[in-house]
N, C-alpha and C. Protein backbone atom coordinates (compact mmCIF):
# COMPACT_ATOMS: atom_id res chain seq x y z
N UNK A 1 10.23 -13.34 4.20
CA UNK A 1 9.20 -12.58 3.50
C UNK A 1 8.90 -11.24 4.16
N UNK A 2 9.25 -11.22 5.45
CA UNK A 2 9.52 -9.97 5.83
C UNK A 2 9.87 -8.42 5.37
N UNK A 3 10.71 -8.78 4.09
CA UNK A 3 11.46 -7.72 3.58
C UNK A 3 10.19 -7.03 2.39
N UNK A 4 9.31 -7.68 2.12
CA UNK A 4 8.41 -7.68 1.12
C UNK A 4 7.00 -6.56 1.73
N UNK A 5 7.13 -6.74 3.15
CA UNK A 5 5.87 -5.84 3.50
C UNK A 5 5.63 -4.59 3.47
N UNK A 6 6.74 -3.76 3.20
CA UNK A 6 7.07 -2.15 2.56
C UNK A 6 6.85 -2.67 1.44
N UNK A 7 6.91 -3.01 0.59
CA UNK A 7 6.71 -3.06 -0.61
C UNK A 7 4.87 -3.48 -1.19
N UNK A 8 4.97 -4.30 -0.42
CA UNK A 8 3.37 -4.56 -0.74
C UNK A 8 3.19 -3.08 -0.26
N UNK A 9 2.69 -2.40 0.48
CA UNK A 9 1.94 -1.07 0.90
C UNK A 9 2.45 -0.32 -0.40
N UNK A 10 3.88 -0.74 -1.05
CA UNK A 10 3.79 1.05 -1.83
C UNK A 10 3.16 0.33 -2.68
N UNK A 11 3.09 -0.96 -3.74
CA UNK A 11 2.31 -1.59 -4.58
C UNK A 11 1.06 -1.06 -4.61
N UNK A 12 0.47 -1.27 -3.51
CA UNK A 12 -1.43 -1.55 -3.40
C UNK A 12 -1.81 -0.57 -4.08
N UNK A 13 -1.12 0.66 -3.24
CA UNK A 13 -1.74 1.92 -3.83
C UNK A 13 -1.28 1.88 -5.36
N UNK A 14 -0.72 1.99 -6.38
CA UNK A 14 -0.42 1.32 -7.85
C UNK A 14 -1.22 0.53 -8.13
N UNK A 15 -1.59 -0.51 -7.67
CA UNK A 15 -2.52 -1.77 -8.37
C UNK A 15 -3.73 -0.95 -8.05
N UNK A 16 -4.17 -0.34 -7.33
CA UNK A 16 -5.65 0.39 -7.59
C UNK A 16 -5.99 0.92 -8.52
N UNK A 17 -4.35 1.93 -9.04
CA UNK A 17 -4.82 2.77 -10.05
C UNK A 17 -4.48 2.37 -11.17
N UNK A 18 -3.50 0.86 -11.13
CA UNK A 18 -2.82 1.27 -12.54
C UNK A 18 -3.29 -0.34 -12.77
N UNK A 19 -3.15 -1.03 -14.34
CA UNK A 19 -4.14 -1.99 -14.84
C UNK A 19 -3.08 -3.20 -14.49
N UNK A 20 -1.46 -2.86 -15.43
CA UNK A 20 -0.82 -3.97 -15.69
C UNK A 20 0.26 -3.92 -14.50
N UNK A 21 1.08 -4.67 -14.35
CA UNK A 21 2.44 -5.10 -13.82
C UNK A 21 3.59 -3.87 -14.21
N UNK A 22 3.61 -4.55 -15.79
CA UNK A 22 4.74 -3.61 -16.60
C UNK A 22 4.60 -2.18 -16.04
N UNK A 23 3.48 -1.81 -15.93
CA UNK A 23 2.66 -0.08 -15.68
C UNK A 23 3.44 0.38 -14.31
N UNK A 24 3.13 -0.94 -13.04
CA UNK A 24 4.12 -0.73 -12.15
C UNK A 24 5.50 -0.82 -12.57
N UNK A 25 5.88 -1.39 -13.02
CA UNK A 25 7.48 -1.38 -13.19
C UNK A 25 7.66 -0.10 -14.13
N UNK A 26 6.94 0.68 -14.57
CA UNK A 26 7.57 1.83 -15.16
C UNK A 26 7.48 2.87 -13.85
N UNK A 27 6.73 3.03 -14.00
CA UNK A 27 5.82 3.63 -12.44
C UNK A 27 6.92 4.17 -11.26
N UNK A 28 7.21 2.60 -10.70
CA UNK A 28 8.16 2.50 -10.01
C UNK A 28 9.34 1.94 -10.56
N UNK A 29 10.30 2.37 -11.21
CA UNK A 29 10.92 2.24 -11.83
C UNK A 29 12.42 1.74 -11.05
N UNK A 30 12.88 1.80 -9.46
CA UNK A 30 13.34 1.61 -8.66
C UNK A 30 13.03 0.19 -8.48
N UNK A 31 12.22 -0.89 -8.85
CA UNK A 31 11.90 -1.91 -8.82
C UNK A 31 11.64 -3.37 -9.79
N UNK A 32 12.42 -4.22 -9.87
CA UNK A 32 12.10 -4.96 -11.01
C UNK A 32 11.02 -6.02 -11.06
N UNK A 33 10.75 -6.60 -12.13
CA UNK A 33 9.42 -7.01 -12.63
C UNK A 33 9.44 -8.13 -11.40
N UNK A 34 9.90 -9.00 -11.12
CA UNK A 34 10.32 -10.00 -10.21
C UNK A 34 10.03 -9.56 -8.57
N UNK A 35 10.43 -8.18 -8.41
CA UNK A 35 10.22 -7.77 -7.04
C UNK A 35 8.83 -7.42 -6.86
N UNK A 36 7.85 -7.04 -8.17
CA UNK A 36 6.35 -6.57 -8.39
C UNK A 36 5.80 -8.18 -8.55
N UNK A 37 6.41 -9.02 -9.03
CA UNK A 37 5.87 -10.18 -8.78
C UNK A 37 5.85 -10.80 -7.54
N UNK A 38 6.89 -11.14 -6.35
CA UNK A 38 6.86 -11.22 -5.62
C UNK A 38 5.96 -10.36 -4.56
N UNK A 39 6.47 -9.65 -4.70
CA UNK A 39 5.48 -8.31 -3.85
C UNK A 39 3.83 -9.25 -3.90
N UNK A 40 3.47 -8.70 -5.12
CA UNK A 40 1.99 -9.61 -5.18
C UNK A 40 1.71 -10.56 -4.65
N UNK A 41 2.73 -11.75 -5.38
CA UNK A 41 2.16 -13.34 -4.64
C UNK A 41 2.61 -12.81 -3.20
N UNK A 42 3.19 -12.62 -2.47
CA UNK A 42 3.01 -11.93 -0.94
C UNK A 42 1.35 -11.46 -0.39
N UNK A 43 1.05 -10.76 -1.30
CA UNK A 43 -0.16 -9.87 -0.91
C UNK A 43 -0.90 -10.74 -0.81
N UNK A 44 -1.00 -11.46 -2.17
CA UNK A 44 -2.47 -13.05 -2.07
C UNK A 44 -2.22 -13.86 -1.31
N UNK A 45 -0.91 -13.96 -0.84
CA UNK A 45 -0.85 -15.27 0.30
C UNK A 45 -1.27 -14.66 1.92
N UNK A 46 -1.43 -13.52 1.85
CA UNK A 46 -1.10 -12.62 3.22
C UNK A 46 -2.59 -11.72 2.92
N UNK A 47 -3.47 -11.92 2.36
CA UNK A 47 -4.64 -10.96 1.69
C UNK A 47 -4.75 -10.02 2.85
N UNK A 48 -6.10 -10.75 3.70
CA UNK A 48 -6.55 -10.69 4.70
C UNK A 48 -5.63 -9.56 5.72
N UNK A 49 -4.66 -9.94 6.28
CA UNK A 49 -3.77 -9.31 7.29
C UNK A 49 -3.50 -8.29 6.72
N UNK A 50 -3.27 -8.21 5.59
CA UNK A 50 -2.87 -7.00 4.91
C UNK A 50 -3.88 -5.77 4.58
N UNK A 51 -4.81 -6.73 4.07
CA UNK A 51 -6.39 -5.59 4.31
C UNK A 51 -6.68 -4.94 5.30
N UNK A 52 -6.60 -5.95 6.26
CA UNK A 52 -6.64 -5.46 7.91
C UNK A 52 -5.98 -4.10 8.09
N UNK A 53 -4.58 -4.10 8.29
CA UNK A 53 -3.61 -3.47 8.39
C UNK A 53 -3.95 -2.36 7.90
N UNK A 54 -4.20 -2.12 6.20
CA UNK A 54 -4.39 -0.99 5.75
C UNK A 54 -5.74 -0.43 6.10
N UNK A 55 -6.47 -1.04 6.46
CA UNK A 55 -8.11 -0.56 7.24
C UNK A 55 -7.31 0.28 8.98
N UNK A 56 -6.61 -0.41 9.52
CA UNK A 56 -6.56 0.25 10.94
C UNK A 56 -5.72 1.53 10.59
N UNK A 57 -4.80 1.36 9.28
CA UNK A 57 -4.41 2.62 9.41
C UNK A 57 -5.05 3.73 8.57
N UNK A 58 -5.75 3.35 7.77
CA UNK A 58 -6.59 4.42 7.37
C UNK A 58 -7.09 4.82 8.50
N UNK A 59 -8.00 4.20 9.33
CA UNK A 59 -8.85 4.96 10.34
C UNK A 59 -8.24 5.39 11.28
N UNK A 60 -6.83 5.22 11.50
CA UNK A 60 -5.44 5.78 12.17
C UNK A 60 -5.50 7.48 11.71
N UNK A 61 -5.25 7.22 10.20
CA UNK A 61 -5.25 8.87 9.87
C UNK A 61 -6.25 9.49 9.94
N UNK A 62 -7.19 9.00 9.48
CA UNK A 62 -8.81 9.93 9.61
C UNK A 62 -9.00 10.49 11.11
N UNK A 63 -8.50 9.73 11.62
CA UNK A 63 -8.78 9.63 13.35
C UNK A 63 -7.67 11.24 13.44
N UNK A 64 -6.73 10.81 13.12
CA UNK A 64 -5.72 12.04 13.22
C UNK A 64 -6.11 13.61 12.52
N UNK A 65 -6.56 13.42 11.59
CA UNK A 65 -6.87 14.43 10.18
C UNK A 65 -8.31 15.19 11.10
N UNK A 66 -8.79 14.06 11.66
CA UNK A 66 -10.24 15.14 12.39
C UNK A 66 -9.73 15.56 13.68
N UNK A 67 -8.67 14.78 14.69
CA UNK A 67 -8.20 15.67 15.64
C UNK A 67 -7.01 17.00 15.14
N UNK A 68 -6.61 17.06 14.38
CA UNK A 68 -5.70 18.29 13.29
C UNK A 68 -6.87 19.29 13.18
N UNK A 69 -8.09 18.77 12.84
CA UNK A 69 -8.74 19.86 12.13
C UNK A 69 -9.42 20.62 12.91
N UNK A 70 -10.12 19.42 14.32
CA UNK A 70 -10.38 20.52 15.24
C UNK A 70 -9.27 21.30 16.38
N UNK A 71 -8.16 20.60 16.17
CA UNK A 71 -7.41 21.81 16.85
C UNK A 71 -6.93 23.08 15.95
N UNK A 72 -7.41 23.09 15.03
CA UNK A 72 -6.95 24.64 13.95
C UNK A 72 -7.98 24.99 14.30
N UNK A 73 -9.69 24.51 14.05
CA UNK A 73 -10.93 25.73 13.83
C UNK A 73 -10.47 26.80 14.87
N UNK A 74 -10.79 27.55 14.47
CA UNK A 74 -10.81 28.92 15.06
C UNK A 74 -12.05 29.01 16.00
């Protein structure tokens, strides 16, 4: 299941914005309905860790984006 955890991350961001499955599979069109299914049941079996994950790295970039910004101010 390993091979599935790039894939859940590009998913998530899609399932936020978009309603259906099919929507992903047009979307991402590089991917079939089966791999967006899988992908998912991955995500619900793995919720948690995965939430996690995307929480440390958000605050990974923010963390980065405010040290970027104060090394530009003038």
């Amino acid at each position: 299941m390993q091979e599935l955890e790039p894939l859940c991350a590009e998913l998530l961001a899609y399932i936020i914005k978009v309603t259906t499955r099919y929507e992903i599979a047009r979307r991402l069109h590089h991917l079939t309905i089966t791999q967006i299914y899988a992908a998912l049941t991955y995500y619900h079996a793995n919720r948690q860790e995965i939430d996690e994950d995307i929480a440390a790295e958000q605050t990974a970039y923010e963390e980065l984006a405010k040290q970027h910004y104060q090394a530009t101010k003038p």
